[in-house]
C-alpha atoms as a PDB file:
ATOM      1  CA  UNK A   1     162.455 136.002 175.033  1.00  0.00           C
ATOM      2  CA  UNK A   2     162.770 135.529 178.729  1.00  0.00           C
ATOM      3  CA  UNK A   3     161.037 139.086 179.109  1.00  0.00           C
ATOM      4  CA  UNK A   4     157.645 137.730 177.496  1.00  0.00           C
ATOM      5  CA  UNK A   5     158.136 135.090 179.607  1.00  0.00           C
ATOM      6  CA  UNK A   6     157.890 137.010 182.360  1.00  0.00           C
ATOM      7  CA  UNK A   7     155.321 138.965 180.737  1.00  0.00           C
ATOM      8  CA  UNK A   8     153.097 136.070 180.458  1.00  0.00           C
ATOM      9  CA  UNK A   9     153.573 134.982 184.442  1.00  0.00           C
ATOM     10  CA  UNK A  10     152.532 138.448 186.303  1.00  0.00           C
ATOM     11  CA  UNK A  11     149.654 138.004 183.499  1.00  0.00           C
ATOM     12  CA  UNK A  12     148.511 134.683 185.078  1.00  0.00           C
ATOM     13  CA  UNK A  13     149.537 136.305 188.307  1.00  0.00           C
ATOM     14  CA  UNK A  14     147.133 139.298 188.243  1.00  0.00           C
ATOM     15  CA  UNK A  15     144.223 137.150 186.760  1.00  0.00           C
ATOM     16  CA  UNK A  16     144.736 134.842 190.390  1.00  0.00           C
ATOM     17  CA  UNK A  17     144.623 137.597 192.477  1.00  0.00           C
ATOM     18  CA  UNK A  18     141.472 139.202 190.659  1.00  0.00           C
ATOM     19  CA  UNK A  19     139.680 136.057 190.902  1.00  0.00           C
ATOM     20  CA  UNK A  20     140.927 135.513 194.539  1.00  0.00           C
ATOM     21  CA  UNK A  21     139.528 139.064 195.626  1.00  0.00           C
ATOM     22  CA  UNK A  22     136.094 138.488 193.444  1.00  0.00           C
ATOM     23  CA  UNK A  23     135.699 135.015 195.673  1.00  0.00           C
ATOM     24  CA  UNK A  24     136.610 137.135 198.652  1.00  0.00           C
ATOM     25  CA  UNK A  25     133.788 139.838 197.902  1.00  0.00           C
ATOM     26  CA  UNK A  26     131.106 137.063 197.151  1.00  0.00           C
ATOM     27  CA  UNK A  27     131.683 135.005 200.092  1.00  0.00           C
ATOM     28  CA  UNK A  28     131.613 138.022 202.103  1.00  0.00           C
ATOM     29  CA  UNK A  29     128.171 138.856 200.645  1.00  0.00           C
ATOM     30  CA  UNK A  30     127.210 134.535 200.933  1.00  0.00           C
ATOM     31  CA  UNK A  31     127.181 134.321 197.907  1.00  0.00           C
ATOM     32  CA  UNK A  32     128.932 130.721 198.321  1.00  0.00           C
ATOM     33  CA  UNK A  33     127.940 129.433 194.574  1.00  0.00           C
ATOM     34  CA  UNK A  34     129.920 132.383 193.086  1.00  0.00           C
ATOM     35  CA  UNK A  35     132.105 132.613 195.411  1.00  0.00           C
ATOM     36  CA  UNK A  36     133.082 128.766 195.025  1.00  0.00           C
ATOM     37  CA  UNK A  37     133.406 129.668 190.900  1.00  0.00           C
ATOM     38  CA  UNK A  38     135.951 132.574 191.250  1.00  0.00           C
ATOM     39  CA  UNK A  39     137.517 130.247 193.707  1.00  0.00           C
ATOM     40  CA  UNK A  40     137.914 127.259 191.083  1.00  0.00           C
ATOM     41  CA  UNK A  41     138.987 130.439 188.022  1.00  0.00           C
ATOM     42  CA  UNK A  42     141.487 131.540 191.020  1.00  0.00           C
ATOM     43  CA  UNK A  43     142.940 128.175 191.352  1.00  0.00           C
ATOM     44  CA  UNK A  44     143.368 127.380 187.446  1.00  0.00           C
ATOM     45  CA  UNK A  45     145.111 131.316 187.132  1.00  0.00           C
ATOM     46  CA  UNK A  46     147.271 130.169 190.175  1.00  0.00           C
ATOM     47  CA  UNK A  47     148.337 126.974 188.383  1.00  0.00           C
ATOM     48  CA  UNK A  48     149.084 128.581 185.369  1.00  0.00           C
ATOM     49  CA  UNK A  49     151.470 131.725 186.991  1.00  0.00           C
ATOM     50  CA  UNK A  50     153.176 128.999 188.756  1.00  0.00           C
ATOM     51  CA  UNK A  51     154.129 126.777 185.120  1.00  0.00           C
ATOM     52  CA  UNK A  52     154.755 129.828 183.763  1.00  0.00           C
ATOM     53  CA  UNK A  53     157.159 131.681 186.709  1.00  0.00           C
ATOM     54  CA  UNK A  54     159.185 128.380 186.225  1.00  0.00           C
ATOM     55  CA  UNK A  55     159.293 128.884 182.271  1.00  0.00           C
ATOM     56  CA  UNK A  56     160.558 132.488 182.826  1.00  0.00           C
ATOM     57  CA  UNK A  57     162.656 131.752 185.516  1.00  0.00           C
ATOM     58  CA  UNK A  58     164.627 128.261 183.582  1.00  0.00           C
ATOM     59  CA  UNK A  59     164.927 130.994 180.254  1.00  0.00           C
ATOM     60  CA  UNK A  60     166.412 133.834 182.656  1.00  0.00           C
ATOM     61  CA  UNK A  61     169.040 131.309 184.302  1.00  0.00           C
ATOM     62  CA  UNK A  62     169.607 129.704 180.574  1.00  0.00           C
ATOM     63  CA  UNK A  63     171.201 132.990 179.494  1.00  0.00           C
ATOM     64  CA  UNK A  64     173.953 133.216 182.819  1.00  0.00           C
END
């Protein structure tokens, strides 16, 4: 199960990134009310790859 695990982190991973380069794009543009809400979807995706990197990573050392 440690592979969905994993699974599920570069998941949350990718979804931070995409919402990190969408803020980019709008504040580039000044679109700072936009850019602000990817920012705040960015943050919550970061939060969530981080909880679940440490999930994956405790089941992957469980099984040494």
């Amino acid at each position: 199960m440690a592979q969905n695990a994993h699974h599920e982190a570069a998941k949350h991973h990718e979804a931070a990134a995409k919402s990190h380069k969408t803020a980019a794009e709008h504040h580039e543009k000044g679109d700072e009310a936009t850019a602000a809400k990817h920012s705040k979807e960015a943050h919550g995706h970061s939060e969530k790859a981080h909880e679940s990197s440490a999930k994956a990573h405790s089941k992957s050392s469980a099984k040494k």
